[in-house]
N, C-alpha and C. Protein backbone atom coordinates (compact mmCIF):
# COMPACT_ATOMS: atom_id res chain seq x y z
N UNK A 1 -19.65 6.17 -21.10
CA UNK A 1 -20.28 6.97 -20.08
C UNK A 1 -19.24 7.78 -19.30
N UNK A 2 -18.60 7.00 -18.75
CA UNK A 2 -17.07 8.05 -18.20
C UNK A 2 -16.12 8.86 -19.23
N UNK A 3 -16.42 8.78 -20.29
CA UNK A 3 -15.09 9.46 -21.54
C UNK A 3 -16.70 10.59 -21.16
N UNK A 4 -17.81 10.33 -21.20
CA UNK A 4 -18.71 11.52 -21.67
C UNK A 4 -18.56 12.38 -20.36
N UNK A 5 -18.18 11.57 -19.09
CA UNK A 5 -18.10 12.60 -17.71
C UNK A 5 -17.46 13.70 -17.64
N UNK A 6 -16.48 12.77 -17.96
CA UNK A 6 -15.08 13.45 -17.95
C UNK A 6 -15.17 15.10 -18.88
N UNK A 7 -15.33 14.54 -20.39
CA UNK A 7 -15.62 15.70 -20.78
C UNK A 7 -15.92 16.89 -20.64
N UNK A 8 -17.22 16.52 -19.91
CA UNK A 8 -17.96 17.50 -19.75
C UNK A 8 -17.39 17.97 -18.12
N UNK A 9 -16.13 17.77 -17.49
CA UNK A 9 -15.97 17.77 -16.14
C UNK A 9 -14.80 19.08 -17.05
N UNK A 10 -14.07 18.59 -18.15
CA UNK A 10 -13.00 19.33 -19.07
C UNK A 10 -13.54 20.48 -19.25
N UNK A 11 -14.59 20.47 -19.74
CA UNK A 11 -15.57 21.10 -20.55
C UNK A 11 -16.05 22.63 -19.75
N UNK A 12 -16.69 22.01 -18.38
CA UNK A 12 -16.55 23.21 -17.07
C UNK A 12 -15.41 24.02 -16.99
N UNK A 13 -13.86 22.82 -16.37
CA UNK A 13 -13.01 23.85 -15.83
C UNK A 13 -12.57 24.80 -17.40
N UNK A 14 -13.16 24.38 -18.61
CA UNK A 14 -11.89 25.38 -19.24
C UNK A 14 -13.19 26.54 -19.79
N UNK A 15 -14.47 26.41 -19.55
CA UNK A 15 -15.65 27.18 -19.18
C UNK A 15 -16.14 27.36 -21.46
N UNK A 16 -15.88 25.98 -21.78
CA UNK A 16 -16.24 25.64 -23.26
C UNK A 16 -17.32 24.23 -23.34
N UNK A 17 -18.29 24.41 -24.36
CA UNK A 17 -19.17 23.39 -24.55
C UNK A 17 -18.46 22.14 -24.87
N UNK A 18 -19.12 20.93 -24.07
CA UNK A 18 -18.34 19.84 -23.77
C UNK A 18 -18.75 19.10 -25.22
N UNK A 19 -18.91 19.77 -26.33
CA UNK A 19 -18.60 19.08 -27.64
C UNK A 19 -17.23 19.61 -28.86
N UNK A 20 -16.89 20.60 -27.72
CA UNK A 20 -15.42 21.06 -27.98
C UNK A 20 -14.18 20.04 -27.31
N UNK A 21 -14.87 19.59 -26.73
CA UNK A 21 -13.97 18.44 -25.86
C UNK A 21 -13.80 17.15 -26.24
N UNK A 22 -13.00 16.58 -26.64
CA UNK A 22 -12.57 15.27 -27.32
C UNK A 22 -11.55 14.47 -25.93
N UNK A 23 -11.55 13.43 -26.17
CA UNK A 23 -10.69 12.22 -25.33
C UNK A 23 -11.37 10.97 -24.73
N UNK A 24 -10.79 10.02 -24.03
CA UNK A 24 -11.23 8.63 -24.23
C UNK A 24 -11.01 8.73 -22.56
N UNK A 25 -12.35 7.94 -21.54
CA UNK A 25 -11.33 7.27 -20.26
C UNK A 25 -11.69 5.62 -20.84
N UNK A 26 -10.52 4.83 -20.53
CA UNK A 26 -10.91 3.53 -21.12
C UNK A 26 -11.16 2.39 -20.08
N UNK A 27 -11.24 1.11 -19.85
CA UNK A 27 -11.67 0.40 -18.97
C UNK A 27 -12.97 0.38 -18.56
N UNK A 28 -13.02 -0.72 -17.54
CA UNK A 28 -14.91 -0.95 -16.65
C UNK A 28 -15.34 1.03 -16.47
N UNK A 29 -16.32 1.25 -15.94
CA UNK A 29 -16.34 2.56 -15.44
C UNK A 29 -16.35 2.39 -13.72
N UNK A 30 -15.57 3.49 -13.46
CA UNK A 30 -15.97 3.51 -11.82
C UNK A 30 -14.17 3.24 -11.26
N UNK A 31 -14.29 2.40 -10.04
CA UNK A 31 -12.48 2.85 -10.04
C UNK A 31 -11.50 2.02 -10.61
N UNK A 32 -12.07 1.21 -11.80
CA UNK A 32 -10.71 0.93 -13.04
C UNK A 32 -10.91 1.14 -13.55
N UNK A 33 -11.94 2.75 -13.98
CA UNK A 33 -11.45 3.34 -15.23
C UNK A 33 -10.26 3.71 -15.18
N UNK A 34 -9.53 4.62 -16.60
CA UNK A 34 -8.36 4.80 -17.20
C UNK A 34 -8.41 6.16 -17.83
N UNK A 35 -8.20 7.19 -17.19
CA UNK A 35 -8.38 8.37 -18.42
C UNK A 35 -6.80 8.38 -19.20
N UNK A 36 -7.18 8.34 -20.40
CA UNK A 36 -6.01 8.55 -21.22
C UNK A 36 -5.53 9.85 -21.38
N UNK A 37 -5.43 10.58 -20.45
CA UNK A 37 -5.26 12.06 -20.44
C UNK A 37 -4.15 12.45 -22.05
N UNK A 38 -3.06 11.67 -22.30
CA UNK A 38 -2.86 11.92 -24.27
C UNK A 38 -3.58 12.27 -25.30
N UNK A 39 -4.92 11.51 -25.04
CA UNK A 39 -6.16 11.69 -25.70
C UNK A 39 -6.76 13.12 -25.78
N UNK A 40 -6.82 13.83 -24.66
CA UNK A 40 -7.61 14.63 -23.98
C UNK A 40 -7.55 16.22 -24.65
N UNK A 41 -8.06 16.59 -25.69
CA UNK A 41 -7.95 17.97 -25.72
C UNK A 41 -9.04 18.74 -26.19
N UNK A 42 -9.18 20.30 -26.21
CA UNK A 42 -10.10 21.22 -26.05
C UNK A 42 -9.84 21.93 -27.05
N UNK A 43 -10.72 21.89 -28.24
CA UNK A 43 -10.98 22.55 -29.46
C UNK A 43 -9.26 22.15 -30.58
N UNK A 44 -8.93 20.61 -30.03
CA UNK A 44 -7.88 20.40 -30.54
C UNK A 44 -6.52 20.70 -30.49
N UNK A 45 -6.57 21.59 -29.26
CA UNK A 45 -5.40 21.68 -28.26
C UNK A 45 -5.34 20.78 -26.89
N UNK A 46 -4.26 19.96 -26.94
CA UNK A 46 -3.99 19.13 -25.84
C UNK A 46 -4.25 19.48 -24.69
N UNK A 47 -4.54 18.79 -23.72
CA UNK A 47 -5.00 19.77 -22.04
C UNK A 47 -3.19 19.45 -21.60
N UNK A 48 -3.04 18.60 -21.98
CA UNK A 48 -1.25 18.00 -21.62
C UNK A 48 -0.39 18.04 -22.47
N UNK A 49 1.04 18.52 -22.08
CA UNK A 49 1.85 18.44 -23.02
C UNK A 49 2.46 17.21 -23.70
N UNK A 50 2.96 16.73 -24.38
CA UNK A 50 3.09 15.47 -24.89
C UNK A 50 4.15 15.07 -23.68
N UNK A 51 3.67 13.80 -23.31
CA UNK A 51 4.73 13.06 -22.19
C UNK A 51 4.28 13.96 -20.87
N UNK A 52 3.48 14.33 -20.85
CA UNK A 52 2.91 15.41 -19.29
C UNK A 52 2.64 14.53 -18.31
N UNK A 53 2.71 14.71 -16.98
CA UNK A 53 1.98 14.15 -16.21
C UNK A 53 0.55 15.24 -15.53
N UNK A 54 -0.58 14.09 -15.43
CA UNK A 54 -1.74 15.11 -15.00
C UNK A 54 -1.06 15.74 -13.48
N UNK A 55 -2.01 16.61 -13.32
CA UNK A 55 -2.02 17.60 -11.93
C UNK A 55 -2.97 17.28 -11.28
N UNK A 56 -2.89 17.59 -10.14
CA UNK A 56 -3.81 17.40 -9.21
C UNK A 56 -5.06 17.86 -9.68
N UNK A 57 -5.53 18.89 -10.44
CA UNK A 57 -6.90 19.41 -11.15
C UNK A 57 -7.64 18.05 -11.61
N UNK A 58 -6.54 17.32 -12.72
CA UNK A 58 -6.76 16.31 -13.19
C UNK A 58 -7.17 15.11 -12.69
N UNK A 59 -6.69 15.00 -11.64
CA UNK A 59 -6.55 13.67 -10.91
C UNK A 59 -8.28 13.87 -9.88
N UNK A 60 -8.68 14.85 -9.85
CA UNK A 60 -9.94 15.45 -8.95
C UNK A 60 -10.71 15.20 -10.18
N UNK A 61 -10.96 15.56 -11.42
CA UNK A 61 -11.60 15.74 -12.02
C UNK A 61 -11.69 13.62 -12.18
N UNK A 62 -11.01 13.29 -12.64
CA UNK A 62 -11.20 11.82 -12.83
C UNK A 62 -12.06 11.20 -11.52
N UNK A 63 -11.27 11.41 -10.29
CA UNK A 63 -11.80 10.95 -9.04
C UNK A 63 -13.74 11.67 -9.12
N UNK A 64 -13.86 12.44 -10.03
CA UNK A 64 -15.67 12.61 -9.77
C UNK A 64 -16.11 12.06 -11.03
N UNK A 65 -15.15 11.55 -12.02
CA UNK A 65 -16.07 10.64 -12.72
C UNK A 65 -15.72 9.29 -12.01
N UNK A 66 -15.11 8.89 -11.31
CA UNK A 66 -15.12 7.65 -10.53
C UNK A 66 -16.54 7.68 -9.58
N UNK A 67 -16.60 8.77 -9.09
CA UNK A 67 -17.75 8.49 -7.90
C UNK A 67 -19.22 9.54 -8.50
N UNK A 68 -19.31 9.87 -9.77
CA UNK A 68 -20.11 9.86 -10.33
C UNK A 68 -21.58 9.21 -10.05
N UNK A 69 -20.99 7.83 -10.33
CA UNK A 69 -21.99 6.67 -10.60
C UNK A 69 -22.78 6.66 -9.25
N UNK A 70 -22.03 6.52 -7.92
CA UNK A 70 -22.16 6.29 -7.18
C UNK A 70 -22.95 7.18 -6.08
N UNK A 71 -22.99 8.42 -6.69
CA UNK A 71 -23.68 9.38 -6.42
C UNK A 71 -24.78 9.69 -6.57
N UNK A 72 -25.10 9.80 -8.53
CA UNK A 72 -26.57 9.09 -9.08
C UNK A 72 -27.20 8.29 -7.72
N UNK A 73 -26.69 7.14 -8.10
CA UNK A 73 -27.43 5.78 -7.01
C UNK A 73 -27.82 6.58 -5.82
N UNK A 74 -26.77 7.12 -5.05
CA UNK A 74 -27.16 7.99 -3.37
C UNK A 74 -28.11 8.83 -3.69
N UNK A 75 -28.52 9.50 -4.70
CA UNK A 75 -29.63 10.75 -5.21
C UNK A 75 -30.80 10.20 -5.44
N UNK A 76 -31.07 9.20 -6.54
CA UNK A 76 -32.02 8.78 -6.62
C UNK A 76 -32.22 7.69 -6.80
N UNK A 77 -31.55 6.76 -6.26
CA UNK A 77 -31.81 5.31 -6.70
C UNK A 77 -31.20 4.37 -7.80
N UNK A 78 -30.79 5.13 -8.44
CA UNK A 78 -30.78 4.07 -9.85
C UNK A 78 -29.76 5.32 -11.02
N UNK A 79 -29.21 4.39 -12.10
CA UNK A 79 -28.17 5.58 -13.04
C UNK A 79 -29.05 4.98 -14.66
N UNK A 80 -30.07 4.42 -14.31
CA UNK A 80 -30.55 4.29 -16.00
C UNK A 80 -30.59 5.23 -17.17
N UNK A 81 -30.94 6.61 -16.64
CA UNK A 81 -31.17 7.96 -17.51
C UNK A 81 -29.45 7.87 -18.68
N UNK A 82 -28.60 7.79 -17.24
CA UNK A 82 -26.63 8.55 -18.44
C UNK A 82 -26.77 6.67 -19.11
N UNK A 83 -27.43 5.89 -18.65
CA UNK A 83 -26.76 4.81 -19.74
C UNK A 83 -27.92 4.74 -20.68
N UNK A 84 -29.26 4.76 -20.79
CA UNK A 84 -29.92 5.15 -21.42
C UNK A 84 -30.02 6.35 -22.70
N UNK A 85 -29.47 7.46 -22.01
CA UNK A 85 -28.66 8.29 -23.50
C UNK A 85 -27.68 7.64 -23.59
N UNK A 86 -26.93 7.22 -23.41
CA UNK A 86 -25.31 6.49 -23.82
C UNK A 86 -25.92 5.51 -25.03
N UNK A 87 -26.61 4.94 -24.62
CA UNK A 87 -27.26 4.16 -25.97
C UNK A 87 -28.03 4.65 -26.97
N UNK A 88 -28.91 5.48 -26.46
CA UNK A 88 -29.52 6.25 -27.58
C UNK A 88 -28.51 6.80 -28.64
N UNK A 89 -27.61 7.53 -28.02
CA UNK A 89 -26.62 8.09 -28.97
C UNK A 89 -25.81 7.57 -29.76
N UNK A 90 -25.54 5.80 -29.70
CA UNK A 90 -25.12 5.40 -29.86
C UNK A 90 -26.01 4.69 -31.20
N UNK A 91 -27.20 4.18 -30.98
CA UNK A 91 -28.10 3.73 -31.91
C UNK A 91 -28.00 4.78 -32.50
N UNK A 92 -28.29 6.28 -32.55
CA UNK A 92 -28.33 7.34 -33.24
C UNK A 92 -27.08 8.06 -34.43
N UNK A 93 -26.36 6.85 -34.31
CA UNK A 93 -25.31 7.05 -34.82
C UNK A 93 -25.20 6.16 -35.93
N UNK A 94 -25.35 5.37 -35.60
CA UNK A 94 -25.50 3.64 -36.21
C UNK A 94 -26.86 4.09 -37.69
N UNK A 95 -27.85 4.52 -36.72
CA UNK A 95 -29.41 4.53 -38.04
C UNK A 95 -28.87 5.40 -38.52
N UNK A 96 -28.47 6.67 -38.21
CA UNK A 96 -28.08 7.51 -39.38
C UNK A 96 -27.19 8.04 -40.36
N UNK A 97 -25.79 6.65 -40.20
CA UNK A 97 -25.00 6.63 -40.75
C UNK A 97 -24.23 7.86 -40.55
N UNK A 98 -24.14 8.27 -39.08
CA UNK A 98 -23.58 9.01 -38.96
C UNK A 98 -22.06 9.59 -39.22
N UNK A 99 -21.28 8.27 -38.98
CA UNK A 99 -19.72 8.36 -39.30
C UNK A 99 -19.06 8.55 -38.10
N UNK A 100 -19.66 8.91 -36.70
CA UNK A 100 -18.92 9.59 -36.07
C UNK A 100 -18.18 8.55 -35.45
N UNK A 101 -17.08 9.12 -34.67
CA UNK A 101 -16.36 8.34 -33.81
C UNK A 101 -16.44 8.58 -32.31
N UNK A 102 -16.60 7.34 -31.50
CA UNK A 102 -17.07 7.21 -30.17
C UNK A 102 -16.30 6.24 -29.65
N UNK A 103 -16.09 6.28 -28.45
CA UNK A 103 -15.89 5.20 -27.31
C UNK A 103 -16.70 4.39 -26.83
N UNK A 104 -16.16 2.91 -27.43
CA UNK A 104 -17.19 1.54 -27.28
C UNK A 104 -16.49 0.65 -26.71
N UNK A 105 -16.59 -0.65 -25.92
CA UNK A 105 -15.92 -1.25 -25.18
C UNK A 105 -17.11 -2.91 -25.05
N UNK A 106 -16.36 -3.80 -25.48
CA UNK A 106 -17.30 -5.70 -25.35
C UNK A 106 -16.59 -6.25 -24.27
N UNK A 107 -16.91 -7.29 -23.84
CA UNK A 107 -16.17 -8.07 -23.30
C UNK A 107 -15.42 -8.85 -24.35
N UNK A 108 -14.44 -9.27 -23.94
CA UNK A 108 -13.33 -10.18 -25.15
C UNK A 108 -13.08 -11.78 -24.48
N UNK A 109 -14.01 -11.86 -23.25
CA UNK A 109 -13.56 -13.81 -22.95
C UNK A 109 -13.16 -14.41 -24.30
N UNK A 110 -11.99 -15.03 -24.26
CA UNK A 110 -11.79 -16.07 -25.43
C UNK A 110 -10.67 -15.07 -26.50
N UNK A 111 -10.64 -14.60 -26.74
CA UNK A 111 -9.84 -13.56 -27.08
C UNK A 111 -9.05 -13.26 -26.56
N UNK A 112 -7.66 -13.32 -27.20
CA UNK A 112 -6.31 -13.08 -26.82
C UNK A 112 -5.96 -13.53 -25.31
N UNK A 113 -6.08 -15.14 -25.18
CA UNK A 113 -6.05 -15.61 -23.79
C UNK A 113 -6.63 -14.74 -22.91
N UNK A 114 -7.76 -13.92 -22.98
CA UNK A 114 -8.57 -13.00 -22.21
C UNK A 114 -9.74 -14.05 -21.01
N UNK A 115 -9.24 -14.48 -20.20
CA UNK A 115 -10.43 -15.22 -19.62
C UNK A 115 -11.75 -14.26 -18.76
């Protein structure tokens, strides 16, 4: 849900459809997500140079997929609709043998001394 924010947050400032936009934020969503800004590029050009540090653009753009969520909730109550497609798309991928590649995340208790 946050790799899809983000995107589409990419997607605005560089004024291209946010399926030109590829990259991962990783972690819980909200404020320990993780954007992997390495990940991050637009029609397969990096938004960063290799070893870059983000800019302040960057660091704004993450900070509104952090408070995203939290906003939904202040608007109308509830964020079921973005996790509701988040799954659809996700089943939609799965039935139709789609192939594609996405950002998925389990819990791991028990795993790798993970408590």
């Amino acid at each position: 849900l946050d790799s899809s924010r983000l995107r589409s947050l990419v997607g605005a400032s560089f004024d291209v459809d946010t399926k030109s936009v590829n990259g991962f934020v990783i972690g819980e969503h909200g404020d320990s997500s993780v954007p992997v800004w390495s990940s991050i590029n637009v029609g397969g050009s990096p938004i960063l140079p290799p070893g870059g540090e983000p800019k302040e653009m960057h660091r704004a753009m993450h900070a509104d997929v952090i408070t995203a969520g939290s906003t939904v909730i202040k608007k109308k109550g509830y964020t079921n609709w973005a996790i509701g497609l988040a799954v659809t798309r996700i089943a939609a991928i799965v039935l139709t043998d789609e192939r594609a590649f996405i950002p998925v995340s389990t819990c791991v208790r028990g795993y790798q001394d993970v408590e």
